[in-house]
Structures are given as structure tokens and as C-alpha cells.
C-alpha atoms as a PDB file:
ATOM      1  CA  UNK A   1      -2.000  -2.391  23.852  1.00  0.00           C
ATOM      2  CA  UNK A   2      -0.006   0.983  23.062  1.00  0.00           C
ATOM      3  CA  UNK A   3       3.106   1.830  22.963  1.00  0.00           C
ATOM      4  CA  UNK A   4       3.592   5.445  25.157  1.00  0.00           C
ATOM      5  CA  UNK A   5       4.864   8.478  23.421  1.00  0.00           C
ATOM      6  CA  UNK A   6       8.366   8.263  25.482  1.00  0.00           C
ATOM      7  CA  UNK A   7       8.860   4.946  23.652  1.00  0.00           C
ATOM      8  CA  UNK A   8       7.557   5.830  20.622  1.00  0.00           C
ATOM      9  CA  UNK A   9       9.582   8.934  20.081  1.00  0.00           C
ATOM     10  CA  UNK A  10      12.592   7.222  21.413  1.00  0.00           C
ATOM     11  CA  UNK A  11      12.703   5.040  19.446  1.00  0.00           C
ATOM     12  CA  UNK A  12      12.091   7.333  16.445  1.00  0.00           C
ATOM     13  CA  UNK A  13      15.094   9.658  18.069  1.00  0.00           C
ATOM     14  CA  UNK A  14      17.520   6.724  18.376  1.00  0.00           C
ATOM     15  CA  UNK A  15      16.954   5.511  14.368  1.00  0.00           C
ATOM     16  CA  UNK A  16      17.269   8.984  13.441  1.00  0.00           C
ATOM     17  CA  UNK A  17      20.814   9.339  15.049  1.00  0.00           C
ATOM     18  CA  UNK A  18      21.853   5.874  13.852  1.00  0.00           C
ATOM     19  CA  UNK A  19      20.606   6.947  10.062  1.00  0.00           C
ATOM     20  CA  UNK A  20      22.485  10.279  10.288  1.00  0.00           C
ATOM     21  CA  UNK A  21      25.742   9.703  12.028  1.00  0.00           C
ATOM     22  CA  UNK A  22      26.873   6.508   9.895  1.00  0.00           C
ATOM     23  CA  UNK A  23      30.211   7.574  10.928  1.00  0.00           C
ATOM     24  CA  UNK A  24      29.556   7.748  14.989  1.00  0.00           C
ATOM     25  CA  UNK A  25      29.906  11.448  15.218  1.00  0.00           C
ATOM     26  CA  UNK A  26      27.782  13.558  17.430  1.00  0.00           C
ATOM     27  CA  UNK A  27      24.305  15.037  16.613  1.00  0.00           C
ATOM     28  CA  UNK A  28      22.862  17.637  18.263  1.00  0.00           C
ATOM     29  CA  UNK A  29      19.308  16.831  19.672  1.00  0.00           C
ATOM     30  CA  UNK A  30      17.916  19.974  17.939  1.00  0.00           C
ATOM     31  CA  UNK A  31      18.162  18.202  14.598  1.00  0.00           C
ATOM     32  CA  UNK A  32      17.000  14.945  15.903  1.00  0.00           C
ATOM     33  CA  UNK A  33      14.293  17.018  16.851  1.00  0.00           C
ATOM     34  CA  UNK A  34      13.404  18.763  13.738  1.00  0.00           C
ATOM     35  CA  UNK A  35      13.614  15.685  11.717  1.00  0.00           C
ATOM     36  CA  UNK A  36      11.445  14.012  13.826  1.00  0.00           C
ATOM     37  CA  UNK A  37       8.735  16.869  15.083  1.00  0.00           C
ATOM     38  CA  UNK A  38       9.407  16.226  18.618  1.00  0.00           C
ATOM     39  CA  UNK A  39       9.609  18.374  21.152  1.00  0.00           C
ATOM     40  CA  UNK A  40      13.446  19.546  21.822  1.00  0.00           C
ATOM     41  CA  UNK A  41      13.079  19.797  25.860  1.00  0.00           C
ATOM     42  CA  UNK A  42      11.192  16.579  25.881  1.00  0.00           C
ATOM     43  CA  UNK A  43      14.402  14.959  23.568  1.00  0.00           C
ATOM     44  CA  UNK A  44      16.616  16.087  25.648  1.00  0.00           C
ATOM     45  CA  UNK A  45      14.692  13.934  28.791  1.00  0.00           C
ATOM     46  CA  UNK A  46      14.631  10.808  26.759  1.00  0.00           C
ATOM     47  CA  UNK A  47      18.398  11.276  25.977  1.00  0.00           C
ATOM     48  CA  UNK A  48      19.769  11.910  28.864  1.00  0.00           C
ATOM     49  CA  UNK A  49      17.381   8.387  30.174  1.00  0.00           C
ATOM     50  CA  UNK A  50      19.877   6.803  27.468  1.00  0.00           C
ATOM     51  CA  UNK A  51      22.766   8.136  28.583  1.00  0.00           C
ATOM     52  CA  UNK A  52      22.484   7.066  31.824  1.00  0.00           C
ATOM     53  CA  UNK A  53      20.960   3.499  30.216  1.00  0.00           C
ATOM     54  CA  UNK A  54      24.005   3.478  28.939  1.00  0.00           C
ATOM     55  CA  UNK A  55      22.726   3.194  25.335  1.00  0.00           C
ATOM     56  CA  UNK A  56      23.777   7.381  23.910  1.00  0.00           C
ATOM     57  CA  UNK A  57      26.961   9.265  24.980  1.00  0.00           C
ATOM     58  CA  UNK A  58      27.518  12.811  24.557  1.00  0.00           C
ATOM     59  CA  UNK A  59      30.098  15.266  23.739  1.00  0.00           C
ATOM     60  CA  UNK A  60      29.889  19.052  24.746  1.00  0.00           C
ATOM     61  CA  UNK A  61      30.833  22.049  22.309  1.00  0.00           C
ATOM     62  CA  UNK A  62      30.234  23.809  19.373  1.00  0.00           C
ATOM     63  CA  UNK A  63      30.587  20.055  17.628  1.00  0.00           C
ATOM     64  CA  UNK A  64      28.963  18.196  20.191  1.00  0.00           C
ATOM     65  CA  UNK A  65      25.412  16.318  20.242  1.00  0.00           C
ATOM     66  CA  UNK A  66      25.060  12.696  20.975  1.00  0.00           C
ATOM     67  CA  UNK A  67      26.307   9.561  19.344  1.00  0.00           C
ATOM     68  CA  UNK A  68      25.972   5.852  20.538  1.00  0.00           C
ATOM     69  CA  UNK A  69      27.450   3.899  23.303  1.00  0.00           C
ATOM     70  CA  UNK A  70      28.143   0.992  21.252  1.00  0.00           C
ATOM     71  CA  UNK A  71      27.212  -0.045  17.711  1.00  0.00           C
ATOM     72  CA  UNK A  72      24.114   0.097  16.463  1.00  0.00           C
ATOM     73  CA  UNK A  73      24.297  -3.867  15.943  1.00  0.00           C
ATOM     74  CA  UNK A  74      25.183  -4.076  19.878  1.00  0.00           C
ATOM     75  CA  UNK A  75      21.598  -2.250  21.177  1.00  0.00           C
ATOM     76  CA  UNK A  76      18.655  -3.924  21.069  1.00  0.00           C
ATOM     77  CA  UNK A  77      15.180  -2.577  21.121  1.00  0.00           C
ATOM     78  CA  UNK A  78      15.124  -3.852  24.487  1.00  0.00           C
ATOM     79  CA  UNK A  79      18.021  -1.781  25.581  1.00  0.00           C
ATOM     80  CA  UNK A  80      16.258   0.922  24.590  1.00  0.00           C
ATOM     81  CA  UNK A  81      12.707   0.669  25.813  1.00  0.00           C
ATOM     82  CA  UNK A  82      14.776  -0.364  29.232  1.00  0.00           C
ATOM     83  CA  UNK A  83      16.944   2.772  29.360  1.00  0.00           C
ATOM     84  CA  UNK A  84      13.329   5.098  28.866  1.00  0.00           C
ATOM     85  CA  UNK A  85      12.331   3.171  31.727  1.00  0.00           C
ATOM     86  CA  UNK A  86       9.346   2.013  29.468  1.00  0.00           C
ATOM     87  CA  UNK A  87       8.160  -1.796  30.101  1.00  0.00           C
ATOM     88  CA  UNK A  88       6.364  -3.717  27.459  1.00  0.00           C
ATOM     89  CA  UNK A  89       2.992  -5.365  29.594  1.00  0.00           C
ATOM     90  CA  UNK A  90      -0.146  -7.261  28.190  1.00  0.00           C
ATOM     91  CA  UNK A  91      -2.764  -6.461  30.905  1.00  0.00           C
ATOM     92  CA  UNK A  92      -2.314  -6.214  34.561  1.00  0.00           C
ATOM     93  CA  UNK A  93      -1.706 -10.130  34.954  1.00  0.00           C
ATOM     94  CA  UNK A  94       1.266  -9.983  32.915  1.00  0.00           C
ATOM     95  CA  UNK A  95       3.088  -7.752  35.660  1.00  0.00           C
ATOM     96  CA  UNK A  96       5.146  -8.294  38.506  1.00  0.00           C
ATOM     97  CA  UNK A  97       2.530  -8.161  40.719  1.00  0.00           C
ATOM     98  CA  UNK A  98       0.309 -10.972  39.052  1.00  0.00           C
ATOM     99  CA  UNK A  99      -3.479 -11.447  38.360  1.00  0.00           C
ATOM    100  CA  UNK A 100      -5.893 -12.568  41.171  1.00  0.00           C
ATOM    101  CA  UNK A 101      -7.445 -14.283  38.652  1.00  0.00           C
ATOM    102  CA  UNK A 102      -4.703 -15.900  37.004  1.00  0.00           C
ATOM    103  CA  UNK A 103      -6.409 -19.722  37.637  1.00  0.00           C
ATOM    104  CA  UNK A 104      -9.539 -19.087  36.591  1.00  0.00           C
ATOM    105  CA  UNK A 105      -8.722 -16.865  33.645  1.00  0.00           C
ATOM    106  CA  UNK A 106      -8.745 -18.481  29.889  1.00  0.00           C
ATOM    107  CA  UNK A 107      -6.826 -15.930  28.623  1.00  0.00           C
ATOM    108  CA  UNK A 108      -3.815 -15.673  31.038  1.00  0.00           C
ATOM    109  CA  UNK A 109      -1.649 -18.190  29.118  1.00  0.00           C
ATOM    110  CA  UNK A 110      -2.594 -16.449  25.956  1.00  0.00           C
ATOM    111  CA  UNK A 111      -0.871 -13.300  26.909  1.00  0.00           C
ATOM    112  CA  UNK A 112       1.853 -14.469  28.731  1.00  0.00           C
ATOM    113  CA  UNK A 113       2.478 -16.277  25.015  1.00  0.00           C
ATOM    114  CA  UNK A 114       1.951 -12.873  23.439  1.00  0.00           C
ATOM    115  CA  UNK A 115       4.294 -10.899  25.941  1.00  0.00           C
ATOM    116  CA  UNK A 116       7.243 -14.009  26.148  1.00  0.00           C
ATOM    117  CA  UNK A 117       6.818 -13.802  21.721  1.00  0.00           C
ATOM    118  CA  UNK A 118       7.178  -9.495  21.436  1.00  0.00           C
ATOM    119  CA  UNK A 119      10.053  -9.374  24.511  1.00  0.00           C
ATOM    120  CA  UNK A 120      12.124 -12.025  22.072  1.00  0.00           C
ATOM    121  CA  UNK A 121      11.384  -9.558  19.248  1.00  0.00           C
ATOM    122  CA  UNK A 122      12.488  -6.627  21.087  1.00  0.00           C
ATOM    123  CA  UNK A 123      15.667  -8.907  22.448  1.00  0.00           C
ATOM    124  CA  UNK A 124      16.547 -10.026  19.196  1.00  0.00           C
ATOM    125  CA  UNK A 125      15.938  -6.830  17.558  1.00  0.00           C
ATOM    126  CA  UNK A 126      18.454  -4.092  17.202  1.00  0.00           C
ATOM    127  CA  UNK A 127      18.454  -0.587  16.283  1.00  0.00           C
ATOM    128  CA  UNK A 128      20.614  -1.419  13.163  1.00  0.00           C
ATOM    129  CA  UNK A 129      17.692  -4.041  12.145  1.00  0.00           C
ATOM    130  CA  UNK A 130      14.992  -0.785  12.369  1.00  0.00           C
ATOM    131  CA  UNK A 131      17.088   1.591  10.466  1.00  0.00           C
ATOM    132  CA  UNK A 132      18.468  -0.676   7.782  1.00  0.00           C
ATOM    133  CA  UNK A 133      14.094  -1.472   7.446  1.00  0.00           C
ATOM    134  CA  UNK A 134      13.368   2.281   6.932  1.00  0.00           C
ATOM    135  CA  UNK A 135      15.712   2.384   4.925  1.00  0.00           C
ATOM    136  CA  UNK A 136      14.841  -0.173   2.471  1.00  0.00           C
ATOM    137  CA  UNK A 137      11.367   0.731   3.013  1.00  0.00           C
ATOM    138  CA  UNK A 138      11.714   4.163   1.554  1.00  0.00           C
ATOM    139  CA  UNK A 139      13.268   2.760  -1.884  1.00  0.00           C
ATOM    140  CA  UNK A 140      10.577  -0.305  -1.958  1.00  0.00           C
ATOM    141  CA  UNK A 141       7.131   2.357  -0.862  1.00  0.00           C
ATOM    142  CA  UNK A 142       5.565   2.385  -4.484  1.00  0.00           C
ATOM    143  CA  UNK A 143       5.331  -1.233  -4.151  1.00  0.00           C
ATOM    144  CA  UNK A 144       3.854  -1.865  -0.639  1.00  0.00           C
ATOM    145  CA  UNK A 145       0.162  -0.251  -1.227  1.00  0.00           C
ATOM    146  CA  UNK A 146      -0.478  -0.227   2.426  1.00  0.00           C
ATOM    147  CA  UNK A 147       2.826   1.572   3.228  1.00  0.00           C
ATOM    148  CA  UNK A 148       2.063   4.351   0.566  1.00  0.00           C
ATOM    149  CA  UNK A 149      -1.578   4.219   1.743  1.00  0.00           C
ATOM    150  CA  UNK A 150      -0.278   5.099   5.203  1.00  0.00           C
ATOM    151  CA  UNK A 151       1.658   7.801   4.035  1.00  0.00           C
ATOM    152  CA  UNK A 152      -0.915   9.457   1.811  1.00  0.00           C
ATOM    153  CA  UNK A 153      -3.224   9.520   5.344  1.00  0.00           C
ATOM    154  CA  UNK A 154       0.109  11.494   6.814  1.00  0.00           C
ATOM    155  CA  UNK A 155       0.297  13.838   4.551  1.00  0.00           C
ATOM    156  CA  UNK A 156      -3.171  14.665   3.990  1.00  0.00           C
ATOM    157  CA  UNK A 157      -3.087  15.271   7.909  1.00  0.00           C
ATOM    158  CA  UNK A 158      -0.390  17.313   7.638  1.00  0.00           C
ATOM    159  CA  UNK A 159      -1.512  19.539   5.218  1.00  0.00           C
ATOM    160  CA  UNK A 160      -4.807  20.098   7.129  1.00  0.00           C
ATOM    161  CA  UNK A 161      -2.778  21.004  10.080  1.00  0.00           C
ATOM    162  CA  UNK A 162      -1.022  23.637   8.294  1.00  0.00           C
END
């Protein structure tokens, strides 16, 4: 299972306005964009799938950018991933269309328990959950080996790629 780069980097985009417009006002996409080291033509796709979602608004001008519909404690992951048009599936048999196999298969009731378990994540889970948790995950990195692992790995990457 993956998640696909449109949810991955919205995702990424959408905790990245949250963290830097604590006061709801606008952003423009190019520093989204920059933070992030995505694409600013493919941003401006995703956010214009979460304006009409109804998760990001816009203003136009010199002060404009994009701010959120609601509160970050009112948009769940779900919202999200909805609004990119980007469904969360186990497997063919978990989609609308079913599994031929679905009777004879021993695994069928394990994913469906998989896929019911990460939608009520994503349900109960809201954008002000993800950025509060990178936030407090940047003061507490020293002391979560794996975390700081991780990042060593980035950074080594990165500074091969330069």
C-alpha cells in the first residue's frame, strides 16, 4: 500500500499553511512550495482540488495566497484526501466494485478490518492533530532515535543530490 504523490504532497502543503498562517491569513502557494520542494504548478492543481473540496479559500492581490475554509480543528484528513480526489483502498476487493473472490479468499475480512481501522484514523484525524505532531516532534527529535535516524538518511540524500 502507498500513498500517491498528490496525497502525499497535499497533505504536506495543507500542514505547511496551517503551521504558517496561525492567524488565518493568506499564503501564497510559492512559499508553500519552497518550504516544501514541490513543484509550484503542480501546488497550484492540488489547491485549487481544495478549493473546490471546499477545504482552502483564496484571496487575490499583492496580499493574497490561500488560507483555510474552516479551522484547522474542523478538517479532517479525510476531507482532505477527499477534496484531492485521492481514495484510501487495500487491494482491488476493498473497492466499489468488489472481489470475485471475496468467498473464497482468507484474507478479504482482514483488509476490510485494515481499511474500516485507517478510514476511522483519517475521520478522526484533523489537520490541527498533524501539525500540532510536527510540531512537538521537532522539539522531542534527539530523543526518538528512529526519527533522527530518518532524518540523518534525508540529509545525507540531500547532500548527494546537490
Amino acid at each position: 500500500m502507498r500513498l500517491s504523490t498528490t496525497a502525499r504532497y497535499g497533505l504536506r502543503a495543507m500542514s505547511d499553511l496551517c503551521a504558517h498562517s496561525p492567524n488565518g491569513e493568506p499564503v501564497p502557494v510559492s512559499d508553500i512550495a519552497s518550504r516544501q520542494n514541490i513543484p509550484v504548478n503542480y501546488l497550484e492543481q492540488l489547491f485549487g482540488k481544495l478549493r473546490r473540496g471546499g477545504v482552502l479559500g483564496s484571496v487575490r492581490g499583492a496580499q493574497g495566497g490561500y488560507l483555510l475554509a474552516r479551522s484547522a480543528g474542523e478538517i479532517s484528513i479525510a476531507d482532505i484526501l477527499q477534496a484531492l480526489g485521492e481514495p484510501f483502498i487495500f487491494g482491488s476487493c476493498q473497492t466499489d466494485k468488489g472481489c470475485e473472490n471475496a468467498v473464497t479468499c482468507p484474507t478479504f475480512s482482514l483488509w476490510r478490518k485494515v481499511k474500516s481501522s485507517v478510514d476511522e484514523i483519517l475521520r478522526t484525524t484533523t489537520l490541527a492533530d498533524i501539525t500540532d505532531e510536527k510540531i512537538s516532534l521537532l522539539e522531542c527529535l534527539s530523543s526518538d532515535p528512529e526519527r533522527a535516524e530518518a532524518r540523518h538518511r534525508a540529509e545525507a540524500r540531500a547532500s548527494r543530490e546537490v
